[in-house]
C-alpha atoms as a PDB file:
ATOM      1  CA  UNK A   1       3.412 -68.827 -16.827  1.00  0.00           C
ATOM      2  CA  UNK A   2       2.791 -69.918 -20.499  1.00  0.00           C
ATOM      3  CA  UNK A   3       3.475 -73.274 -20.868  1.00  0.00           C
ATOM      4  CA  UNK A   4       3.747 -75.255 -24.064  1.00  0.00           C
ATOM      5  CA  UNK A   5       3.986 -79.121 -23.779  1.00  0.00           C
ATOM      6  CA  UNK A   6       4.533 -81.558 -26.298  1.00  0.00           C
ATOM      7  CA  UNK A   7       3.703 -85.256 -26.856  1.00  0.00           C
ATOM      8  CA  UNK A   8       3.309 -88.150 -29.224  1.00  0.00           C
ATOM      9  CA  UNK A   9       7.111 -88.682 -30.392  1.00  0.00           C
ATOM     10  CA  UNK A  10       8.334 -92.115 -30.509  1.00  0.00           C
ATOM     11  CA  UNK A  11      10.411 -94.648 -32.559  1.00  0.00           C
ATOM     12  CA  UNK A  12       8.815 -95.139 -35.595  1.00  0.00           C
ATOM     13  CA  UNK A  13       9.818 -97.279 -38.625  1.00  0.00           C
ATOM     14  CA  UNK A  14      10.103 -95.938 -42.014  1.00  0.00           C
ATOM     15  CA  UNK A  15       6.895 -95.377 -43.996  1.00  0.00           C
ATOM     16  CA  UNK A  16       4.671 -95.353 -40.350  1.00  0.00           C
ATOM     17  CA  UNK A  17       2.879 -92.121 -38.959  1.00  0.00           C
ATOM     18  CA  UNK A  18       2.814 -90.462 -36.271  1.00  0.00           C
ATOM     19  CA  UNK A  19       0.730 -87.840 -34.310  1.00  0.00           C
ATOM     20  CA  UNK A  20       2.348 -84.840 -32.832  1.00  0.00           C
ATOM     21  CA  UNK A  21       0.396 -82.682 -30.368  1.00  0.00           C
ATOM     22  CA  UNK A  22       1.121 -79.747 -28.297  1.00  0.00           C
ATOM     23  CA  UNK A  23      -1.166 -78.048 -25.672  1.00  0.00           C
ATOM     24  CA  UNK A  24      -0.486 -74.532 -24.873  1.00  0.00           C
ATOM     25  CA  UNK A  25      -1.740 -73.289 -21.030  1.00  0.00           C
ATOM     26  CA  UNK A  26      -0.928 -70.230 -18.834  1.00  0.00           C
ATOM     27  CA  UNK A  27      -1.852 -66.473 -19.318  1.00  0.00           C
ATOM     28  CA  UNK A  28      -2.746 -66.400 -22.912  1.00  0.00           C
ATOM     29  CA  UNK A  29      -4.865 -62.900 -24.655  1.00  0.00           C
ATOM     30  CA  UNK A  30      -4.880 -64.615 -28.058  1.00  0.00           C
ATOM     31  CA  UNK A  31      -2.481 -67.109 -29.770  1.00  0.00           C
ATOM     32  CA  UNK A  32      -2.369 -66.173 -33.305  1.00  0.00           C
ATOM     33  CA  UNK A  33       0.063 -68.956 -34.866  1.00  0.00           C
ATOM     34  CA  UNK A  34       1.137 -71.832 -34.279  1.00  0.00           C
ATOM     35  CA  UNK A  35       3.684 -73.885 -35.642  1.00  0.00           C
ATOM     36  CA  UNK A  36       6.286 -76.754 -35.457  1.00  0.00           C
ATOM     37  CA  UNK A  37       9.854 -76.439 -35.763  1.00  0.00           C
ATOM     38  CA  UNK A  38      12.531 -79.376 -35.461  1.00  0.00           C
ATOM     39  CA  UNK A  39      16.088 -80.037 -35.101  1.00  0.00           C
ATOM     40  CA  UNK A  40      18.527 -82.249 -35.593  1.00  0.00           C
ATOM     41  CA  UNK A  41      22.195 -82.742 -34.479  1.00  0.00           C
ATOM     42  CA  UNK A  42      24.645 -80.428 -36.473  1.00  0.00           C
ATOM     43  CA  UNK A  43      21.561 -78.847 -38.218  1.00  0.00           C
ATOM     44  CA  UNK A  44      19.999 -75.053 -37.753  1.00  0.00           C
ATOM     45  CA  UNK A  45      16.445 -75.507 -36.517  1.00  0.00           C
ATOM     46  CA  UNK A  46      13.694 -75.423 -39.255  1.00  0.00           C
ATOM     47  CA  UNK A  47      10.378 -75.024 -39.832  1.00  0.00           C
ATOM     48  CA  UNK A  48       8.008 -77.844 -40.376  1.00  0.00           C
ATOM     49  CA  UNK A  49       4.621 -76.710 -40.815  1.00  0.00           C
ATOM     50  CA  UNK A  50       2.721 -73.147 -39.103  1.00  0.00           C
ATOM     51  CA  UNK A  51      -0.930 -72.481 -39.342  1.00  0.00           C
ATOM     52  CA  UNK A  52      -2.196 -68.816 -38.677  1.00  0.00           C
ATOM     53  CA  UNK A  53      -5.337 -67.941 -36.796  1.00  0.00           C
ATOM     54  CA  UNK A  54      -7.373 -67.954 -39.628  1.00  0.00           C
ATOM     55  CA  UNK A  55      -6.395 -70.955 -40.741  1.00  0.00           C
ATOM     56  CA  UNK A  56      -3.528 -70.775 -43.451  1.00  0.00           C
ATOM     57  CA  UNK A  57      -0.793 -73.302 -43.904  1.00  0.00           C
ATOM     58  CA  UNK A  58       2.366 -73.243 -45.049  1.00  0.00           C
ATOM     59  CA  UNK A  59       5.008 -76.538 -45.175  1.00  0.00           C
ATOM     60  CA  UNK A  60       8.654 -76.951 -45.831  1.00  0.00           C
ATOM     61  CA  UNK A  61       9.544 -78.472 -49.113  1.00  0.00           C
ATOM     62  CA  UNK A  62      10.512 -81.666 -47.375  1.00  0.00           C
ATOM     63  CA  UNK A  63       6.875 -82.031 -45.477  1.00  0.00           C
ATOM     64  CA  UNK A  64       4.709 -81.202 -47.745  1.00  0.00           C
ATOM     65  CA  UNK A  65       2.239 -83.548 -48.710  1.00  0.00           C
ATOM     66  CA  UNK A  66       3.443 -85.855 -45.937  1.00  0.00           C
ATOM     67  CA  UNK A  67       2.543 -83.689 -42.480  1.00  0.00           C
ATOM     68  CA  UNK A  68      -0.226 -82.089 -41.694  1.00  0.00           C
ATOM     69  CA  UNK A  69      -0.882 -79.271 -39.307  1.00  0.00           C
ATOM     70  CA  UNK A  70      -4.087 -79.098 -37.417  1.00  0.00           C
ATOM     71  CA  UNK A  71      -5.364 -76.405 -34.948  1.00  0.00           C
ATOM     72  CA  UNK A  72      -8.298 -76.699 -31.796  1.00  0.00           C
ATOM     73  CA  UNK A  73      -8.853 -73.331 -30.571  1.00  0.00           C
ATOM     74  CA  UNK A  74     -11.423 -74.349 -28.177  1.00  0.00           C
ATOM     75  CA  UNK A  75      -8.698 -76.554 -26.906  1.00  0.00           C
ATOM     76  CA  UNK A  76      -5.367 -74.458 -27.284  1.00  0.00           C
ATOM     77  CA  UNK A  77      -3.762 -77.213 -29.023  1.00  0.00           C
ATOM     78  CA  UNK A  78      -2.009 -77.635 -32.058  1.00  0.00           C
ATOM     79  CA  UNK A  79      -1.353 -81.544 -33.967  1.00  0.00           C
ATOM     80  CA  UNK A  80       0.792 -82.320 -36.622  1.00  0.00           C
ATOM     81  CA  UNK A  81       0.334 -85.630 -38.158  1.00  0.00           C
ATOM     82  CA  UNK A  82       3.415 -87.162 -40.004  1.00  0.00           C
ATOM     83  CA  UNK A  83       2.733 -89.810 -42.458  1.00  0.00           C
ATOM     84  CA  UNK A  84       5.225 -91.443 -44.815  1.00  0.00           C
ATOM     85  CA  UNK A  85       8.370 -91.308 -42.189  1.00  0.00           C
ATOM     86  CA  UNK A  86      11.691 -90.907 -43.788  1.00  0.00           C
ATOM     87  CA  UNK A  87      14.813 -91.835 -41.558  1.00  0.00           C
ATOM     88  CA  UNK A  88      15.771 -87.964 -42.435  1.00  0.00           C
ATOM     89  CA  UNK A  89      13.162 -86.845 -40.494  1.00  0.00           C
ATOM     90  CA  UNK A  90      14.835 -88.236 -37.365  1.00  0.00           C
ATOM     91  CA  UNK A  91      14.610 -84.966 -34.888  1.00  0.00           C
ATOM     92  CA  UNK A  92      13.701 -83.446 -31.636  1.00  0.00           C
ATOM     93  CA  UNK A  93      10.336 -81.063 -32.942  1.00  0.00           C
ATOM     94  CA  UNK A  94       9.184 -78.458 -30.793  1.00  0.00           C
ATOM     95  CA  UNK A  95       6.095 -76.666 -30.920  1.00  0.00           C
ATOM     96  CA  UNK A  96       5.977 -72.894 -31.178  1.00  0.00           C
ATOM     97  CA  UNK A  97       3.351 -70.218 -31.193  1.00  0.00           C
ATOM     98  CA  UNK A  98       3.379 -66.405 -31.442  1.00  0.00           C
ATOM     99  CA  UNK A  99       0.869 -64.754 -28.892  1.00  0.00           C
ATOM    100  CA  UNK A 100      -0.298 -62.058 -26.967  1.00  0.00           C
ATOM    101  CA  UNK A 101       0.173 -62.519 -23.108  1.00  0.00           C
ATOM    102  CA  UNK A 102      -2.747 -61.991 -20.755  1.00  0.00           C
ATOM    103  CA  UNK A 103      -2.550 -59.109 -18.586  1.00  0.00           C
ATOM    104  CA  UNK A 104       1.019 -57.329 -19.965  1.00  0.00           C
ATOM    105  CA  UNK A 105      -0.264 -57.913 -23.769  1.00  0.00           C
ATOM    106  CA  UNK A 106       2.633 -58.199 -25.196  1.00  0.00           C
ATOM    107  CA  UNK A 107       3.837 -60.004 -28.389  1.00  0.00           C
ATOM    108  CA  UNK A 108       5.804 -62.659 -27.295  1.00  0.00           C
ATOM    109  CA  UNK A 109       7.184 -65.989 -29.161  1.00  0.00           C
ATOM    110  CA  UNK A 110       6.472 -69.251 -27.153  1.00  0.00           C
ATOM    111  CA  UNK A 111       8.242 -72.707 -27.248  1.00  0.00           C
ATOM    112  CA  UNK A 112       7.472 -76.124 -25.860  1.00  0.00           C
ATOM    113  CA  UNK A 113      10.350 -78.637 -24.392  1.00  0.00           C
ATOM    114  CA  UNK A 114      10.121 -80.736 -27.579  1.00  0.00           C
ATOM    115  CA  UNK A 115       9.305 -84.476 -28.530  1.00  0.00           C
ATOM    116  CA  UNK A 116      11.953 -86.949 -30.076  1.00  0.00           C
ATOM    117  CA  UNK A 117      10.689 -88.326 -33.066  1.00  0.00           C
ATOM    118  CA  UNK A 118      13.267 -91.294 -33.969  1.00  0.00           C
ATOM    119  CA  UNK A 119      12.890 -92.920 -37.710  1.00  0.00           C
ATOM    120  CA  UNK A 120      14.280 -96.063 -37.794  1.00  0.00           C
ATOM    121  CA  UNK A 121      15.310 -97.143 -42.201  1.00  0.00           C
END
């Protein structure tokens, strides 16, 4: 029933921006973080960016002080806004959040179809 759908990926050149969003729906108690992961071919998945519910950050080496992660509770949507694009950044991203499901309340880890973000050098 939880759903998690991403948008905003494209081909980009190097040095452009773009804006990342996901909207989470369904059964949903309380989301308490969200996040964006991303992977490439041959590579483990990483973490980009996560916020938690009250509002803390925390980047990988390689975003920070490029992407930005944004949160709209009223909304249930999470952004991430890339600037500076580096051809290594090339990568299917996927948004994630940890929640508590309505009705069963249980803990459960949550992840969107992902968006393919192309930088072009």
């Amino acid at each position: 029933q939880v759903q998690l759908v991403e948008s905003g990926g494209g081909l980009v050149q190097a040095g452009g921006s773009l804006r990342l969003s996901c909207a989470v729906s369904g059964s949903i108690f309380r989301i308490n973080r969200m996040g964006w992961y991303r992977q490439s071919p041959g590579k483990q998945r990483e973490l980009v960016a996560q916020i938690t519910d009250v509002g803390a950050t925390n980047y990988a080496d390689s975003a920070m002080g490029r992407f930005t992660i944004s949160r709209d509770n009223a909304k249930n949507m999470v952004h991430l806004q890339i600037n500076s694009l580096k051809p290594e950044d090339t990568a299917v991203y996927y948004c994630n959040c940890g929640a508590v499901e309505g009705g069963t309340l249980r803990r459960l880890e949550f992840w969107g179809q992902g968006t393919l973000v192309t930088v072009s050098s």
